[in-house]
C-alpha atoms as a PDB file:
ATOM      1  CA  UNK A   1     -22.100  23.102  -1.382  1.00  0.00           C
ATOM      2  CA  UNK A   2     -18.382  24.889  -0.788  1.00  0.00           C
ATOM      3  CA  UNK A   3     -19.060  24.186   2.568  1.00  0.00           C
ATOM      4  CA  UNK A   4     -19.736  20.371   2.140  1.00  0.00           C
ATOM      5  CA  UNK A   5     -16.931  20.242  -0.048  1.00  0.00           C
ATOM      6  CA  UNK A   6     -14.363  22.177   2.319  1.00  0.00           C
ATOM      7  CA  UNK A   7     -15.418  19.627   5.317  1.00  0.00           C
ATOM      8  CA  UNK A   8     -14.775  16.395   3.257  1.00  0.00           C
ATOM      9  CA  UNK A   9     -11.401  17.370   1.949  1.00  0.00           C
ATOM     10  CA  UNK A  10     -10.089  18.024   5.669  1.00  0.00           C
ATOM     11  CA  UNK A  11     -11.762  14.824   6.587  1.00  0.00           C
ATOM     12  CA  UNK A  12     -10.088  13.115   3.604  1.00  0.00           C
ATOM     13  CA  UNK A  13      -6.595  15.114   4.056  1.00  0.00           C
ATOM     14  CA  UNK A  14      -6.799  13.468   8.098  1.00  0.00           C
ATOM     15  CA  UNK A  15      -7.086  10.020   6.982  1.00  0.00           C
ATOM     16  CA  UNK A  16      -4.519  10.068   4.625  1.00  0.00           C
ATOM     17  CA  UNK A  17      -2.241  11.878   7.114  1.00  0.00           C
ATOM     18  CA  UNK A  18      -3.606   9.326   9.358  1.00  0.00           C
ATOM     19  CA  UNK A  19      -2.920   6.260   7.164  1.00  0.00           C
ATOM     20  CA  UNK A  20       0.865   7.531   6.373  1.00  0.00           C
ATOM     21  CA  UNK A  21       2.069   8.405   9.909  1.00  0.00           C
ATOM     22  CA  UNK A  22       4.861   5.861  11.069  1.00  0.00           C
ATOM     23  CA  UNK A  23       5.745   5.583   7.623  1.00  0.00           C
ATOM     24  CA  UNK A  24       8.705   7.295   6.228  1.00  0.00           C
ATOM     25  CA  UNK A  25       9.549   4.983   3.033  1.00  0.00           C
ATOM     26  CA  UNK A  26       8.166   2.531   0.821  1.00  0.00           C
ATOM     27  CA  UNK A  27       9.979  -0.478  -1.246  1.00  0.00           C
ATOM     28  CA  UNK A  28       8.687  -2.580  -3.905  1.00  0.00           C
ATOM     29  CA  UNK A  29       8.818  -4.201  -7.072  1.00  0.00           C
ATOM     30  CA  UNK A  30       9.717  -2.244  -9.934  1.00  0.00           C
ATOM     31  CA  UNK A  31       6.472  -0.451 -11.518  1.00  0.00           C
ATOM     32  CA  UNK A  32       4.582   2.630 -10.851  1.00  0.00           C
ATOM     33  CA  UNK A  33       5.539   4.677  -7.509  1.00  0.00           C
ATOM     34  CA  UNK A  34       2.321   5.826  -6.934  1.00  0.00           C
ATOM     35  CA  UNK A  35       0.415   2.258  -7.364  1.00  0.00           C
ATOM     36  CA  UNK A  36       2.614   0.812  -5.155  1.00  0.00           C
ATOM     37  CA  UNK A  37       1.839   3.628  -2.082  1.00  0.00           C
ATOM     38  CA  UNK A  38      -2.118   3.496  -3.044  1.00  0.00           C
ATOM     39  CA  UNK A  39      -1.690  -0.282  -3.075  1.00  0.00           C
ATOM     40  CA  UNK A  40       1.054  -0.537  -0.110  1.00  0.00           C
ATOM     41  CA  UNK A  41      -0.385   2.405   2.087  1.00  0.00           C
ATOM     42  CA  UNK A  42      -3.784   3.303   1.648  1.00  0.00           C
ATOM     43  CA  UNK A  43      -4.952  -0.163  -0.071  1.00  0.00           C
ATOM     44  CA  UNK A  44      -6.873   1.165  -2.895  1.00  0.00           C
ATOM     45  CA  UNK A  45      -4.583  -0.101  -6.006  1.00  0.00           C
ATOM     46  CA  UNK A  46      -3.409  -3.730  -7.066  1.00  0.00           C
ATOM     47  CA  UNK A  47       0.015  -4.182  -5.619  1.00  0.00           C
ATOM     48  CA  UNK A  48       2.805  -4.007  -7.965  1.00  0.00           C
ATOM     49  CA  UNK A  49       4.512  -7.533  -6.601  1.00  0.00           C
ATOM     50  CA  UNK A  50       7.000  -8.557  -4.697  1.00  0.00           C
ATOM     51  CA  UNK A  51      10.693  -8.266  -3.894  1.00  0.00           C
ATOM     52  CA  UNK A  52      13.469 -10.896  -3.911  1.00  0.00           C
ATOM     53  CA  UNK A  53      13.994 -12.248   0.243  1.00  0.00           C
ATOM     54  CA  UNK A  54      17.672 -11.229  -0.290  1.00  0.00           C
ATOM     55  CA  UNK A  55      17.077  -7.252  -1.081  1.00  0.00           C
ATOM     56  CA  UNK A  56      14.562  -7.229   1.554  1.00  0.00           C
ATOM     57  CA  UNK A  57      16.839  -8.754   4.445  1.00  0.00           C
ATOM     58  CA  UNK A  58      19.820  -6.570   2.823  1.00  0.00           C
ATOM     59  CA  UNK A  59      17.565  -3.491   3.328  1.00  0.00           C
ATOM     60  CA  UNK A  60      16.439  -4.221   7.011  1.00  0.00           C
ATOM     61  CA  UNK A  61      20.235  -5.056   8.012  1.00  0.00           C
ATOM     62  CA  UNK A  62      21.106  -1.376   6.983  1.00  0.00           C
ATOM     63  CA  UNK A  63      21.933   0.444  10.456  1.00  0.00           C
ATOM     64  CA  UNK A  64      19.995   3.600   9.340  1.00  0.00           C
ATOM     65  CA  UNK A  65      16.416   1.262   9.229  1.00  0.00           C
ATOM     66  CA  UNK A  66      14.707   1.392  12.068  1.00  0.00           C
ATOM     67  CA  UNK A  67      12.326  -0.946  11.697  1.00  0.00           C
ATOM     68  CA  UNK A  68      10.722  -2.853   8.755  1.00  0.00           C
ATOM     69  CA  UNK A  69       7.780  -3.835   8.087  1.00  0.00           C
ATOM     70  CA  UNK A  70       6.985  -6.984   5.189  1.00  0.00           C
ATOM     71  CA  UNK A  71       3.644  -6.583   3.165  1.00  0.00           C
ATOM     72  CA  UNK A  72       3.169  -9.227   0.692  1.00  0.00           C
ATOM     73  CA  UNK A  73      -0.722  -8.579  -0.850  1.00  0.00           C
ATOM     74  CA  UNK A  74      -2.346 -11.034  -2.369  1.00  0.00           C
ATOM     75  CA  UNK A  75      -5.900 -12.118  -3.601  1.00  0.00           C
ATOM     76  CA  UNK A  76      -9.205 -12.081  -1.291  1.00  0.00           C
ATOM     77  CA  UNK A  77     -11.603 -13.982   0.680  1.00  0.00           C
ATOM     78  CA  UNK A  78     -14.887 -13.016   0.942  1.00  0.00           C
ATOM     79  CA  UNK A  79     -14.444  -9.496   0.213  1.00  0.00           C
ATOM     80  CA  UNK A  80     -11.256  -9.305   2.605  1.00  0.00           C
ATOM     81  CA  UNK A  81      -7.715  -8.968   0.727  1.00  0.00           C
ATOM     82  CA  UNK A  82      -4.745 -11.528   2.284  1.00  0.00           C
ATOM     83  CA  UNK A  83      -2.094 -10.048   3.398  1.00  0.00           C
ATOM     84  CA  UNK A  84       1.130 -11.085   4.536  1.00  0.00           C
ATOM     85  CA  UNK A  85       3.348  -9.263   7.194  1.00  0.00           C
ATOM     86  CA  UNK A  86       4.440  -9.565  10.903  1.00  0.00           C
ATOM     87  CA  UNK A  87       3.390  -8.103  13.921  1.00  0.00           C
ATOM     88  CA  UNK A  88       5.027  -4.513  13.500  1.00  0.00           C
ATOM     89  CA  UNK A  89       1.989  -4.149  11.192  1.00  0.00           C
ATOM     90  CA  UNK A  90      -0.200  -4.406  13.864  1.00  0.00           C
ATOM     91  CA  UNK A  91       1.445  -1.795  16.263  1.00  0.00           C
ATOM     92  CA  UNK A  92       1.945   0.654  13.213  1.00  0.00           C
ATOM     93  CA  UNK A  93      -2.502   0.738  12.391  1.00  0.00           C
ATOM     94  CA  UNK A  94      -2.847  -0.274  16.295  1.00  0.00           C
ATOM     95  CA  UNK A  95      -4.853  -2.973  15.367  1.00  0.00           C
ATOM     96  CA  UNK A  96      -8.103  -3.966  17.785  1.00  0.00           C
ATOM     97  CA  UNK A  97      -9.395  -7.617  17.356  1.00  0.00           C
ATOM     98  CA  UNK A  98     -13.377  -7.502  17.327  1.00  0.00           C
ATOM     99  CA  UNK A  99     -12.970 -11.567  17.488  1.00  0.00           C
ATOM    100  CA  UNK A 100     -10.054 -13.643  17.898  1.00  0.00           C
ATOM    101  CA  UNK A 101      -6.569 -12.566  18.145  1.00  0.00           C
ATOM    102  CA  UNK A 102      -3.429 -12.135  16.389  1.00  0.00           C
ATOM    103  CA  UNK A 103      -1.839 -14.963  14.907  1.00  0.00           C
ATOM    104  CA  UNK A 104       0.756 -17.070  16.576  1.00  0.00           C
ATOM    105  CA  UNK A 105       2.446 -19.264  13.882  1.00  0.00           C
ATOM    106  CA  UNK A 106       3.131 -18.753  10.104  1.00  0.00           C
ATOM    107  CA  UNK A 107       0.710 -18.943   7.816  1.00  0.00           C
ATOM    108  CA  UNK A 108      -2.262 -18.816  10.117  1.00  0.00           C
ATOM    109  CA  UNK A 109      -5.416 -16.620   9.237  1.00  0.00           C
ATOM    110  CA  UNK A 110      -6.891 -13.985  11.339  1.00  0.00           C
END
């Protein structure tokens, strides 16, 4: 049984390792800081809500930010939660389409 138990924390320390890399800081709507990485990071908490446009473009203008990345969660389809963001999202999870392909105008569902 300690033997089971070792092997599935390191498998569950990996993917969270896994599921953080690329990502160095978090911003969101005032609330709890650890709901908003579960929900923001690892996807396993309600989000906490948005931020106003203005912060968010006032952020990614800052010379020290790299690059930024929007997430705006919202409710679900079949099972599958809607989320909002832009390609960078993509490239940081390196996304692989089993159908389709990534979207090419606003608004459009994948």
């Amino acid at each position: 049984i300690i033997t089971v138990l070792l092997l599935i924390q390191d498998q569950f320390e990996k993917k969270m390792n896994q599921d953080a890399a690329g990502i160095d800081l978090v911003v969101g709507a005032k609330g709890s800081p650890l709901q908003l990485i579960l929900s923001s990071v690892y996807h396993i908490d309600f989000p906490t809500g948005n931020i106003k446009m203005e912060e968010a473009k006032r952020l990614s203008s800052n010379r020290l930010v790299k690059k930024v990345i929007p997430l705006a969660l919202g409710d679900n389809v079949q099972g599958f939660r809607i989320v909002g963001t832009n390609h960078d999202y993509l490239s940081l999870y390196e996304v692989e389409f089993e159908q389709g392909k990534a979207w090419e105008e606003p608004f459009q569902v994948v």
